[in-house]
Protein backbone atom coordinates (compact mmCIF):
# COMPACT_ATOMS: atom_id res chain seq x y z
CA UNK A 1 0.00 0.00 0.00
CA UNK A 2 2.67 2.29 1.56
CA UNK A 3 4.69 1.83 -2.21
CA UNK A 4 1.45 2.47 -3.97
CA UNK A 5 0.93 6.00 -2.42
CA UNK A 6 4.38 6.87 -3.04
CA UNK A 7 3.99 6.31 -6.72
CA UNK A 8 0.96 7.93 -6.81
CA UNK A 9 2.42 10.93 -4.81
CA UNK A 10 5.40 10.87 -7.60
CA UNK A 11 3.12 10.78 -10.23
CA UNK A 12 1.19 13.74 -9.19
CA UNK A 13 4.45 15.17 -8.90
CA UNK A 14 5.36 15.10 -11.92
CA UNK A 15 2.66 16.06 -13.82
CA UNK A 16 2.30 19.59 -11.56
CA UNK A 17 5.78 19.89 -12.48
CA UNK A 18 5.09 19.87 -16.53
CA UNK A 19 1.75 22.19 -16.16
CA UNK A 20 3.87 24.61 -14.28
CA UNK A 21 6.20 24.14 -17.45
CA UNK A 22 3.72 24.81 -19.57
CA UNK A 23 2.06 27.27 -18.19
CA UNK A 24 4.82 29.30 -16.64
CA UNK A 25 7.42 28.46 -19.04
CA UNK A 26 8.66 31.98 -20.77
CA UNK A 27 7.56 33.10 -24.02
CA UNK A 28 4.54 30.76 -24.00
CA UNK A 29 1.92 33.91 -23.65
CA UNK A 30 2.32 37.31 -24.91
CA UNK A 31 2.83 40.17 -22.74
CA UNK A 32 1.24 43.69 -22.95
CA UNK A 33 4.48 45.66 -23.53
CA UNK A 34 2.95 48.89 -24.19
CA UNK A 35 -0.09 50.86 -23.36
CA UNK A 36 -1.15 54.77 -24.33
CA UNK A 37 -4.16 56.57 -23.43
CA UNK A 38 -2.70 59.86 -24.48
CA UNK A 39 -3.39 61.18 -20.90
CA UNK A 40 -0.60 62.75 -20.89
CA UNK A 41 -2.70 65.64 -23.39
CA UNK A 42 -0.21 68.34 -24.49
CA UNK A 43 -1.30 69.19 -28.25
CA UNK A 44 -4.39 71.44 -29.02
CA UNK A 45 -2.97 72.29 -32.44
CA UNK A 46 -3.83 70.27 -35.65
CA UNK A 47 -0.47 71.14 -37.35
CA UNK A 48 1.87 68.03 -37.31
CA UNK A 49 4.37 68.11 -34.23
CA UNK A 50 5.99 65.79 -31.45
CA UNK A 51 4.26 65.19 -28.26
CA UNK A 52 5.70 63.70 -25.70
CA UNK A 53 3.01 60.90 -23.75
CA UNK A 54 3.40 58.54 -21.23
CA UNK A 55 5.16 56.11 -23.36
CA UNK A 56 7.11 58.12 -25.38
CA UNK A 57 7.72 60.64 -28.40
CA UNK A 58 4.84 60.35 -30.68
CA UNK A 59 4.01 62.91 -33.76
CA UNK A 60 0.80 64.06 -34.46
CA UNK A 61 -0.21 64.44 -38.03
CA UNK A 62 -3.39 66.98 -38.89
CA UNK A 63 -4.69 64.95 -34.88
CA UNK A 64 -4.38 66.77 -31.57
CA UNK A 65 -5.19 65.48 -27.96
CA UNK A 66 -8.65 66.69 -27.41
CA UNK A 67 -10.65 66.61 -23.75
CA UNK A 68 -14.01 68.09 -25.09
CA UNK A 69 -17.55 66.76 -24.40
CA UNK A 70 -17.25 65.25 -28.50
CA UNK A 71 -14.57 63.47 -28.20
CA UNK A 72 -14.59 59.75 -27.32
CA UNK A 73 -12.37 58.84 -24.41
CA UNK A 74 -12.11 56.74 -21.41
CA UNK A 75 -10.26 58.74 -19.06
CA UNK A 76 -9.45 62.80 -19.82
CA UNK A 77 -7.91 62.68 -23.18
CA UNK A 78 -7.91 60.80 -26.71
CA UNK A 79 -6.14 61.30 -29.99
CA UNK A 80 -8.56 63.18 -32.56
CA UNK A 81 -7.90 63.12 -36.07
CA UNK A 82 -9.12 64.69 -39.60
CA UNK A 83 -8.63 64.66 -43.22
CA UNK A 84 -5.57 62.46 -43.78
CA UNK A 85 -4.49 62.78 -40.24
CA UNK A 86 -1.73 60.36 -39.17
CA UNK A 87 -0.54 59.18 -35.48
CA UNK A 88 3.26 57.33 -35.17
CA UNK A 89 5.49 56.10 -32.71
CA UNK A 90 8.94 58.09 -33.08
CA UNK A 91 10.41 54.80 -30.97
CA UNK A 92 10.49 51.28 -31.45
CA UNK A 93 9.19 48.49 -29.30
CA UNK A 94 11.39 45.32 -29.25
CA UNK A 95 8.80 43.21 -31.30
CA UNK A 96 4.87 42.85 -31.39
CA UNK A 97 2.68 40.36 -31.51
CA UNK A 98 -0.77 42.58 -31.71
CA UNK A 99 -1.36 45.74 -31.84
CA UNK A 100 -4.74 47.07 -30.79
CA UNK A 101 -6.86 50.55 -31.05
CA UNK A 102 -10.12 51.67 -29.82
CA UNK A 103 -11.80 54.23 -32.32
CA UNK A 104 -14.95 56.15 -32.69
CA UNK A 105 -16.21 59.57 -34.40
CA UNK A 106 -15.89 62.35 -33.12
CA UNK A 107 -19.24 63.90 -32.16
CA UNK A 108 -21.97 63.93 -35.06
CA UNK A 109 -19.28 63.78 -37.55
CA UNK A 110 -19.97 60.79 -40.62
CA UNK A 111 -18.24 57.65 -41.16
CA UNK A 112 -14.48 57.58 -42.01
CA UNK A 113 -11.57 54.95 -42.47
CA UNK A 114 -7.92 53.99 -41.06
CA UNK A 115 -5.25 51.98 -41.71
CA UNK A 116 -2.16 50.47 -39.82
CA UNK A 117 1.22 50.52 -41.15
CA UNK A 118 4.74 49.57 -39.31
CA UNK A 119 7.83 49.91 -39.99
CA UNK A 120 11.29 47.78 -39.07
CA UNK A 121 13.47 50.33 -40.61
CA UNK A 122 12.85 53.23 -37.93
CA UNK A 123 10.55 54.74 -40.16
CA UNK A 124 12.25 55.02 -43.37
CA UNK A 125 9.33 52.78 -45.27
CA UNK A 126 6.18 51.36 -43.96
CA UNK A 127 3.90 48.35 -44.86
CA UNK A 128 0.34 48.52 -44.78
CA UNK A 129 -0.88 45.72 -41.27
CA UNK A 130 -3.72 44.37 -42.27
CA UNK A 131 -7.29 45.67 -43.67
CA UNK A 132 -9.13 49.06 -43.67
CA UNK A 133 -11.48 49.56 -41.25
CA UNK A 134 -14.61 51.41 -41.10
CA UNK A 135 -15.07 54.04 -37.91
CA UNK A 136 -18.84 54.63 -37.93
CA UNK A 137 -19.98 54.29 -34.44
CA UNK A 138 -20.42 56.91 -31.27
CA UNK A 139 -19.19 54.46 -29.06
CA UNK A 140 -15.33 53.56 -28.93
CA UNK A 141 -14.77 50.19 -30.45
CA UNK A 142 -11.55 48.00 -30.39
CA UNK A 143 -9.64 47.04 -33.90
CA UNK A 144 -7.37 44.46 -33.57
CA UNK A 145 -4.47 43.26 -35.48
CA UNK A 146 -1.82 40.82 -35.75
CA UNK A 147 1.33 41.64 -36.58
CA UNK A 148 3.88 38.91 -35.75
CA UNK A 149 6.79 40.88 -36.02
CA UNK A 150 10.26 39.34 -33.94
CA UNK A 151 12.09 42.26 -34.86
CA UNK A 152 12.15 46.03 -33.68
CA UNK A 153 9.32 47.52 -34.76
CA UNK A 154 6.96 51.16 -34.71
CA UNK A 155 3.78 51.80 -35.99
CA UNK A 156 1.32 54.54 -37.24
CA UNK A 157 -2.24 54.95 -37.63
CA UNK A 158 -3.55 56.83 -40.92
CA UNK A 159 -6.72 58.35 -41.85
CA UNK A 160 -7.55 57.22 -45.11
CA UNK A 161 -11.26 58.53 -46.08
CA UNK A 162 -14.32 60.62 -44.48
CA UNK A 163 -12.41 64.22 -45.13
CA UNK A 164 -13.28 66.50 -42.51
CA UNK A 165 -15.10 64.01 -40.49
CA UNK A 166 -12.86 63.02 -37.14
CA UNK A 167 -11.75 60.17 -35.30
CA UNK A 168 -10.92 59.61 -31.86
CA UNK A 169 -8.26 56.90 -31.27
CA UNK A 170 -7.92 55.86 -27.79
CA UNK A 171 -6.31 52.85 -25.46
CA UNK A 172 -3.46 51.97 -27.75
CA UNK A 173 -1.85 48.42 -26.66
CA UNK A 174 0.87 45.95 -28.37
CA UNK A 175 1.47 42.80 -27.23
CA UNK A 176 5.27 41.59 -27.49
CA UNK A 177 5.72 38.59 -30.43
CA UNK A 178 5.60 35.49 -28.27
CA UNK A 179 6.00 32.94 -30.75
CA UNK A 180 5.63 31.40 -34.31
CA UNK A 181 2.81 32.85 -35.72
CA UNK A 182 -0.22 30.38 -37.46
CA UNK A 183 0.86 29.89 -41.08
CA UNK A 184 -1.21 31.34 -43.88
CA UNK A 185 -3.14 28.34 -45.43
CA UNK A 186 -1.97 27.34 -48.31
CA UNK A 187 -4.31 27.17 -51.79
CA UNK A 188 -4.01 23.72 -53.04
CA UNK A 189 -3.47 23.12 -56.43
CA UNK A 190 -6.31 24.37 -58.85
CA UNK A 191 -7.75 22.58 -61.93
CA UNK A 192 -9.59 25.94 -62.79
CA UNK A 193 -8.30 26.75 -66.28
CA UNK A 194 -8.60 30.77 -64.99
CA UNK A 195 -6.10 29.84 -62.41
CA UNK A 196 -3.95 28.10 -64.76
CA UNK A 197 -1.27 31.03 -64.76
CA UNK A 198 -1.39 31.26 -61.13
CA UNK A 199 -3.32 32.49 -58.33
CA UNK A 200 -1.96 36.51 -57.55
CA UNK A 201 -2.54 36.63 -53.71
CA UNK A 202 -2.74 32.75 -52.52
CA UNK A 203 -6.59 33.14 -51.96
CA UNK A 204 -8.18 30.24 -50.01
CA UNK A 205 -11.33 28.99 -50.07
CA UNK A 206 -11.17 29.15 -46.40
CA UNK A 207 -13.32 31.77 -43.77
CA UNK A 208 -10.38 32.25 -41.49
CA UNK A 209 -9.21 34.43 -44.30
CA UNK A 210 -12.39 36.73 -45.24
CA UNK A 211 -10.22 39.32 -46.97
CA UNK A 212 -8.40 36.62 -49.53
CA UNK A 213 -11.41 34.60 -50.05
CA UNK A 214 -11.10 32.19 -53.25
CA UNK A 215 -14.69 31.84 -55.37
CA UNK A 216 -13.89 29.19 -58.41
CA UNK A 217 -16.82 29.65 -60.53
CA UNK A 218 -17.06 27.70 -63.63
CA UNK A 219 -16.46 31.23 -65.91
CA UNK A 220 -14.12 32.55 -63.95
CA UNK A 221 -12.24 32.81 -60.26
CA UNK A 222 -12.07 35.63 -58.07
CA UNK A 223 -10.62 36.45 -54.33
CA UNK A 224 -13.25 37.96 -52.24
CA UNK A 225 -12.70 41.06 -49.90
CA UNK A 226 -15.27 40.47 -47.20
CA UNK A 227 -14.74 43.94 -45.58
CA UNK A 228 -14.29 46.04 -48.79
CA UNK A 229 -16.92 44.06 -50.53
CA UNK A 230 -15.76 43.43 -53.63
CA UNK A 231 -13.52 41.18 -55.35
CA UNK A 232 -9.21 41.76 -55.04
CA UNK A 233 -8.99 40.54 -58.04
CA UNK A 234 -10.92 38.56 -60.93
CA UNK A 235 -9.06 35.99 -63.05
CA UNK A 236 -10.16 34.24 -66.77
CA UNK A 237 -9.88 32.94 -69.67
CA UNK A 238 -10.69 33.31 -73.04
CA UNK A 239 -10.76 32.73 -76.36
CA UNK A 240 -12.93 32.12 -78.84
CA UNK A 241 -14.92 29.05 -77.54
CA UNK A 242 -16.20 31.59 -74.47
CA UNK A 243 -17.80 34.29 -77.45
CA UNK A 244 -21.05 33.36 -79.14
CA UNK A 245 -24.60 35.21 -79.45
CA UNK A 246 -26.43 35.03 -76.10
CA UNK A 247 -27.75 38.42 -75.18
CA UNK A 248 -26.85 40.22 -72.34
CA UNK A 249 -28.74 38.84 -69.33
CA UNK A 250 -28.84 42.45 -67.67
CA UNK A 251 -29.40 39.80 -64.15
CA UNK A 252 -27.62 41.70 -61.88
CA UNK A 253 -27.83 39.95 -58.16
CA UNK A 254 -26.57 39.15 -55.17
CA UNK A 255 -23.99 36.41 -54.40
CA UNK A 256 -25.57 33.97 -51.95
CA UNK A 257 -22.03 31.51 -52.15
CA UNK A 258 -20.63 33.81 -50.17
CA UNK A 259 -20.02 32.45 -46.32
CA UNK A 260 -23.07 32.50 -44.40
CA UNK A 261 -22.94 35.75 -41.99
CA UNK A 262 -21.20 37.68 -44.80
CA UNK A 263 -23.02 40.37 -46.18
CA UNK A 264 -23.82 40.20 -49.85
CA UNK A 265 -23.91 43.27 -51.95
CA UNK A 266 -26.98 44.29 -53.41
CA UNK A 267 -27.40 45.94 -57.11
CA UNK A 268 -29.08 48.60 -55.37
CA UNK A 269 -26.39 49.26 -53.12
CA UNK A 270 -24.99 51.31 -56.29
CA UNK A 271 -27.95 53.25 -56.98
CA UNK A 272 -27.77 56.98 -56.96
CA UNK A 273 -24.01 56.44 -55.49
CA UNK A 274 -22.89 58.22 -59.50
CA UNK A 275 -20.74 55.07 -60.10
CA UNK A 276 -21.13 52.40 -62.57
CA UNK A 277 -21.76 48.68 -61.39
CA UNK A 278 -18.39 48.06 -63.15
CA UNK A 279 -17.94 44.34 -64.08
CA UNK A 280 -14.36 42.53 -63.92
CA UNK A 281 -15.12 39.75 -66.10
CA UNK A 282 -17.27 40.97 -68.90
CA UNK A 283 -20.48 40.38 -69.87
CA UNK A 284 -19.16 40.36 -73.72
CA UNK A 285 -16.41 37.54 -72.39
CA UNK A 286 -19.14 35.12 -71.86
CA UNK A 287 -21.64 35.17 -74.46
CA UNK A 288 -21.43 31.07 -75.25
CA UNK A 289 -24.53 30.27 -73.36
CA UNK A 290 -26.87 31.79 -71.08
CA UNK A 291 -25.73 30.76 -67.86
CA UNK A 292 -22.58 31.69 -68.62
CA UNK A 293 -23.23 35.00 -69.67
CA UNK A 294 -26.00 35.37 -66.39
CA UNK A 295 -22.58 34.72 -63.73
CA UNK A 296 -20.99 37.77 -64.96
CA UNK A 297 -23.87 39.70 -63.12
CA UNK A 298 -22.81 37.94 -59.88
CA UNK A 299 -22.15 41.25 -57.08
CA UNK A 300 -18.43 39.73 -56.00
CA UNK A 301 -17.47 40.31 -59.99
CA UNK A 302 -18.55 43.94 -59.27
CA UNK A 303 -16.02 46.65 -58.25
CA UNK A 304 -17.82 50.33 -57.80
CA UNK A 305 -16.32 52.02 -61.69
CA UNK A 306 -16.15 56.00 -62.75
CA UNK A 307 -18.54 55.92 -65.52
CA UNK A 308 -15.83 57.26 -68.07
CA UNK A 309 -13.74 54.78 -66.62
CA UNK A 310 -16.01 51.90 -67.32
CA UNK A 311 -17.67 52.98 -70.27
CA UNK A 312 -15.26 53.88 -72.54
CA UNK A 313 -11.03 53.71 -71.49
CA UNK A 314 -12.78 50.20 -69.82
CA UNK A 315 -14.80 49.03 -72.18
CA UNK A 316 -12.29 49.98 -75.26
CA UNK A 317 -10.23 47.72 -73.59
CA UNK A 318 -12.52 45.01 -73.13
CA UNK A 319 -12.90 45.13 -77.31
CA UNK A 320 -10.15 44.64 -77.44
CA UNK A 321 -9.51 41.70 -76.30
CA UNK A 322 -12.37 40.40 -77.59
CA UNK A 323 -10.65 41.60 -80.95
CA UNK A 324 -7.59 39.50 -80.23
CA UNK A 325 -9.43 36.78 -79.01
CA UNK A 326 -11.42 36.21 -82.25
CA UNK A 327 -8.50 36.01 -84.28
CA UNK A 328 -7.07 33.32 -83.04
CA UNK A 329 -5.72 33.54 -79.70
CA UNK A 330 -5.99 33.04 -75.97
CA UNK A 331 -5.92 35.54 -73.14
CA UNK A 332 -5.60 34.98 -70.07
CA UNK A 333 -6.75 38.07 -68.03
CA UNK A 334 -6.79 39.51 -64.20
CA UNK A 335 -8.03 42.86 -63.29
CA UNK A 336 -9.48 44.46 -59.98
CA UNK A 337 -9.45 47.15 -58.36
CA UNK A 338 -6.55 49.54 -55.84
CA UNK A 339 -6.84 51.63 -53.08
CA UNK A 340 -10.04 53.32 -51.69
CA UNK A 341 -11.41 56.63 -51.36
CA UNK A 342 -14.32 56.29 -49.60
CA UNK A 343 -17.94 54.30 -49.63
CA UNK A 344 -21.21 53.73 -51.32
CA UNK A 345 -24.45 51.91 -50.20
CA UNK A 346 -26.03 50.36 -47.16
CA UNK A 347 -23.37 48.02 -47.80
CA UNK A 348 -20.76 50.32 -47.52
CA UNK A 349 -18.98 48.66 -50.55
CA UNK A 350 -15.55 50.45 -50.78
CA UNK A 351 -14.88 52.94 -54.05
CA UNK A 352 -11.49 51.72 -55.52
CA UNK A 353 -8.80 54.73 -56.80
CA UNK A 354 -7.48 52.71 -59.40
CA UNK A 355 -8.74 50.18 -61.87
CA UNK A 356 -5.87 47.61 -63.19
CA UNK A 357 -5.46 44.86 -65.84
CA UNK A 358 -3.23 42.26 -66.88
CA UNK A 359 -3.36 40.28 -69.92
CA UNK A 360 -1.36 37.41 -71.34
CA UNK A 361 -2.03 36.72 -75.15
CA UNK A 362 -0.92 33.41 -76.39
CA UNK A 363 -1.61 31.85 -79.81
CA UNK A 364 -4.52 29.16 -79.23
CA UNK A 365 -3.20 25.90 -78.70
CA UNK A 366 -2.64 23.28 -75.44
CA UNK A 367 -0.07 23.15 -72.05
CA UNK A 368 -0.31 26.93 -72.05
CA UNK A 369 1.92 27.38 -69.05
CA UNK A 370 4.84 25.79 -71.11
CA UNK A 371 4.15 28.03 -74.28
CA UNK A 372 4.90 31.42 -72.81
CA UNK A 373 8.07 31.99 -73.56
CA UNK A 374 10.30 35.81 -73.23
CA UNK A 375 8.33 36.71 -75.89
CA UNK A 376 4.45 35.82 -75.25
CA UNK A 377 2.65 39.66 -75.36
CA UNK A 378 1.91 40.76 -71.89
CA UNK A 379 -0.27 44.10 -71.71
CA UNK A 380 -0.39 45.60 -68.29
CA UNK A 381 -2.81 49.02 -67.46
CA UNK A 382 -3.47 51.20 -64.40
CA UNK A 383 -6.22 53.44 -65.09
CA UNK A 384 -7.57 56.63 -62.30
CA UNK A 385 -10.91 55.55 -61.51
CA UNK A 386 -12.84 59.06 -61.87
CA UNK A 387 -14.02 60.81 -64.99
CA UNK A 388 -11.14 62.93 -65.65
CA UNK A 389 -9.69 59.84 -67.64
CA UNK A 390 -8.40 59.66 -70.99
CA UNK A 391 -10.60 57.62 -73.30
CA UNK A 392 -6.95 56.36 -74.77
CA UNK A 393 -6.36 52.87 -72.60
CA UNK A 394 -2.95 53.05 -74.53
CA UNK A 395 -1.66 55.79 -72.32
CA UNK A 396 -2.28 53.92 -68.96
CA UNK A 397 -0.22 50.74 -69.96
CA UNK A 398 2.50 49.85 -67.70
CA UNK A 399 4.50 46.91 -66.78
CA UNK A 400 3.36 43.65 -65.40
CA UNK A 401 6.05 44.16 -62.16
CA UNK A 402 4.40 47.76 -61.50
CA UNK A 403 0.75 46.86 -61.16
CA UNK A 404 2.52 43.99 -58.51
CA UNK A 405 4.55 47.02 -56.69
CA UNK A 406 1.14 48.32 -56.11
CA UNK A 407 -1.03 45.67 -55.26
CA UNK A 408 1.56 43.11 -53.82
CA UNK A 409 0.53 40.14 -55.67
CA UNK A 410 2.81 37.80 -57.66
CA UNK A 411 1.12 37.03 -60.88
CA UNK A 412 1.91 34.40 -63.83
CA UNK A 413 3.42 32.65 -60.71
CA UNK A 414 3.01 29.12 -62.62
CA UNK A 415 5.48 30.79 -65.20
CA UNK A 416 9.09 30.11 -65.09
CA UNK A 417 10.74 32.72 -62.65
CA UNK A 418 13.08 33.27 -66.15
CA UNK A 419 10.67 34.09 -68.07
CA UNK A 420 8.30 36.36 -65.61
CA UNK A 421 11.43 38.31 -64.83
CA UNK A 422 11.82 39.46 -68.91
CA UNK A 423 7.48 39.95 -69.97
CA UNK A 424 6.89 41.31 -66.57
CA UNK A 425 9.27 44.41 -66.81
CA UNK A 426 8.69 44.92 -70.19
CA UNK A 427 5.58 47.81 -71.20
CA UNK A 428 3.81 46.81 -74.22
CA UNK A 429 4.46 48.92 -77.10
CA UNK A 430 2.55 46.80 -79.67
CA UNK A 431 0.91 49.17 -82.22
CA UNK A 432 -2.65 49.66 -81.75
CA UNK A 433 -4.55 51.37 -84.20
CA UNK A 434 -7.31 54.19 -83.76
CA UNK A 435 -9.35 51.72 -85.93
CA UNK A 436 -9.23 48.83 -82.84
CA UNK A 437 -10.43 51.67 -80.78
CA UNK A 438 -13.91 51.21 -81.06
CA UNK A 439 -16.66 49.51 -78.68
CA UNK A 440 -17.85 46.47 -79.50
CA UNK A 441 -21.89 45.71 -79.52
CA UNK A 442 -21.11 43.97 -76.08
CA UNK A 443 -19.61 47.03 -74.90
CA UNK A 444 -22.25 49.22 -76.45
CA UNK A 445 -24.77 47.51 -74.80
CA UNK A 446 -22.92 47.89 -71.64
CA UNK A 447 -22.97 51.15 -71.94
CA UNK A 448 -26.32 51.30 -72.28
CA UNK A 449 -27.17 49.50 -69.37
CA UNK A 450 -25.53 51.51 -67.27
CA UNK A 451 -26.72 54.59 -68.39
CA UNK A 452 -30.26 53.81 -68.51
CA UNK A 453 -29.11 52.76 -64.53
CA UNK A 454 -27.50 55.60 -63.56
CA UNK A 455 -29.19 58.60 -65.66
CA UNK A 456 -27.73 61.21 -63.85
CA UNK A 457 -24.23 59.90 -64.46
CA UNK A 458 -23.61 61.67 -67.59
CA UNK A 459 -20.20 61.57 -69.48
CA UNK A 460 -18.77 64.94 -70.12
C-alpha cells in the first residue's frame, strides 16, 4: 500500500511539475508591452508636431489630444484626427505580436476609415498591417491586429477617407511577439483553367481568411474582400470558344455563395451612389450560353467604376480583347481594383482609386503554361478611376512588375521565374490602331445598361 501511495504521490508530482512548465514556461503567452491613453494631453494644435506621452515621443499628423464633451475617451484625453491625419510612434518596441486601437467619431461627424502601417526600418518605409477599417460608431470600439513581427518595430495609424469628419483613437496596446505565428493556409493546387497562370494573392477557399477569399466559378475565379466588398482581383480565360450570341442577361444579383454571416452586396447598393456597377469579367467575355453570360452579373465580380472609366477607357479595352481573341488567340486576363477613397451603399462597398489589368495573349493551342516563352505579349494598365480619364487605354499601360509594386501580388506565378522576370518588366508597345479603338456591340450595350441605370451619371 505504503509503495502504492508513493507512486501515486510521484506521479502527481510530476505532472504539476510539466503544467507549471507549460504554463509558466517563458515566451509561452504574450505580454502587454505597451499601453497609451494619451493622458498625458499636451497638443491642441492640428499642425503636425511631437508630443511627448506617457510612453514616449509620438508625432501628431493633422490629430491633436482633445478633452471636449465630442470626443470619445475613457479617461481625460484621446487622440482626434481629420482629413488624412496620421498618429506614429517616433520609438520602437522590441517586437509585437498585436497591436490594438479603440476608435470612434468624433461627435456627429460621418463615417471615415484607417489603416495600420509599421515599420522595421525606424521609419524610413512602412507596410500597410492588415485591412481598412470602417469608424462609424459613437461608441469607442476596439480594432485588432496581428502583426507577428520578432524584430524592432513602430507603428502609425492613418486616416484614409471621411475628409473632414474626425476620429478619436484611444487605449493603444501591443502585445510583445511570443512565438511562431499560425501559417497562412496554403491554396491547393487548382484545376480551374482561370487559375492556370497562377493564383496573384494565394486566396483560399477558407473563412479564417475573409479578406483573400477564393470563389472558383465555372467562368471565372475571383478572391473575395469580405470587408471592402468586392472582389481583389478577378481571373479568366478566353478565347474564342467563351464568345457566341447570347444576349446580355442584364441579371444583376446578389452572391448567396458567399459564407453565411457575410453580407452580400446588393445591385441597389450602387444606386444613386454616380458610379457604374463596373464588371471585372465581362459580360461580352461570356456570351457562349446563357448561364454563362447570367454569372458575370454575380455582385463579387462587381467593383464600384467611374462611368468614363467603365464605359469607354474600360470598355475599349474590353474590345479589345475580344478583338484579339477572335483572331485566333488566348488571353488569359486579371483585373481588380486599388486603393479606396471612400464608400457607397447600405453596404458600404468600398470605391477603388485605381482600376488595373493584366493580360497574357498566347496563340490558341494546349499546355499553355509551357508556351509562354520571353516573348508571349503581356499588356499591363493602371487606369484613375474618376471621370477625368483619358478615353486612350494606350496611355495607362504599364508593366506587369508595376501593377505587382502596387497591389503586392505575384502574378503568372506558374510561369518560369526566367521568363516572368523578362514579360513582366517589359511595357507593351505593340501598335494599336485608332481603328481597334472602337466599342464592341457587347460594350455598347454595356454602356447602355448603365446609363439607362445611372441617368444622372452623364459623361462629359
Amino acid at each position: 500500500m505504503k509503495q502504492k501511495r508513493i507512486a501515486l504521490f510521484l506521479c502527481l508530482t510530476t505532472i504539476a511539475a510539466l503544467c507549471a512548465f507549460i504554463f509558466l514556461a517563458p515566451g509561452s503567452e504574450a505580454a502587454t508591452i505597451l499601453t497609451e491613453g494619451f493622458e498625458a494631453g499636451g497638443k491642441t494644435a492640428y499642425a503636425a508636431a511631437n508630443v511627448t506621452l506617457g510612453t514616449g515621443s509620438w508625432n501628431l499628423n493633422d490629430a491633436l489630444t482633445g478633452n471636449t464633451t465630442s470626443d470619445r475617451k475613457t479617461g481625460s484625453y484621446s487622440a482626434r484626427t481629420r482629413e488624412l491625419g496620421k498618429i506614429h510612434m517616433n520609438f520602437n518596441v522590441a517586437s509585437a505580436g498585436t497591436f490594438s486601437v479603440q476608435h470612434a467619431k468624433y461627435g456627429s461627424d460621418g463615417t471615415s476609415t484607417f489603416e495600420l502601417w509599421k515599420s522595421t526600418n525606424n521609419g524610413s518605409t512602412w507596410t500597410k498591417v492588415g485591412s481598412t477599417v470602417t469608424t462609424s460608431s459613437t461608441t469607442l470600439t476596439t480594432a485588432s491586429f496581428t502583426v507577428n513581427s520578432s524584430v524592432a518595430v513602430r507603428f502609425e495609424i492613418r486616416k484614409v477617407s471621411g475628409g473632414a469628419n474626425r476620429i478619436n483613437f484611444d487605449n493603444i496596446s501591443i502585445t510583445d511577439f511570443a512565438g511562431t505565428p499560425t501559417p497562412t493556409p496554403t491554396p491547393p493546387p487548382s484545376s480551374s483553367v482561370h487559375l492556370t497562370m497562377g493564383n496573384p494573392s494565394g486566396a483560399v477557399t477558407n473563412i479564417s481568411v475573409p479578406t483573400n477569399y477564393l470563389m472558383e466559378k465555372s467562368t471565372y475565379c475571383l478572391s473575395y474582400h469580405r470587408d471592402d466588398r468586392r472582389p481583389n482581383w478577378v481571373s479568366w480565360h478566353l478565347d474564342s470558344t467563351w464568345l457566341g450570341s447570347t444576349p446580355r442577361q442584364d441579371d444583376f444579383r446578389a452572391d448567396t455563395t458567399l459564407p453565411s454571416g457575410w453580407y452580400q452586396v446588393q445591385a441597389g447598393d450602387y444606386s444613386g451612389s454616380g458610379y457604374d456597377r463596373g464588371h471585372m469579367c465581362p459580360s461580352g467575355d461570356r456570351t457562349n450560353s446563357v448561364s454563362s453570360n447570367s454569372s458575370t452579373f454575380l455582385m463579387t465580380n462587381m467593383i464600384p467604376q467611374a462611368p468614363n472609366n467603365n464605359q469607354i477607357t474600360w470598355a475599349n479595352l474590353e474590345s479589345y480583347c475580344r478583338t484579339l481573341a477572335s483572331a485566333g488567340n488566348e488571353l488569359y486576363i486579371i483585373s481588380g481594383g486599388f486603393g479606396t477613397s471612400g464608400f457607397i451603399g447600405s453596404g458600404m462597398v468600398a470605391l477603388p482609386t485605381t482600376t488595373w489589368k493584366v493580360i497574357m495573349v498566347l496563340p490558341s493551342g494546349t499546355n499553355d503554361v509551357s508556351r509562354v516563352t520571353t516573348s508571349t505579349r503581356v499588356i499591363a494598365v493602371s487606369m484613375p478611376n474618376n471621370n477625368s480619364i483619358s478615353s486612350d487605354w494606350r496611355l495607362y499601360r504599364v508593366s506587369v512588375n508595376d501593377v505587382e509594386a502596387m497591389t503586392g501580388y505575384d502574378f503568372f506565378s506558374n510561369v518560369p521565374a526566367s521568363i516572368q522576370s523578362v514579360i513582366e518588366s517589359t511595357v507593351d508597345n505593340q501598335f494599336v490602331g485608332d481603328f481597334e479603338m472602337t466599342l464592341d456591340r457587347y460594350a455598347m450595350e454595356e454602356v447602355a445598361a448603365e446609363a439607362k441605370a445611372n441617368p444622372q451619371t452623364k459623361k462629359e
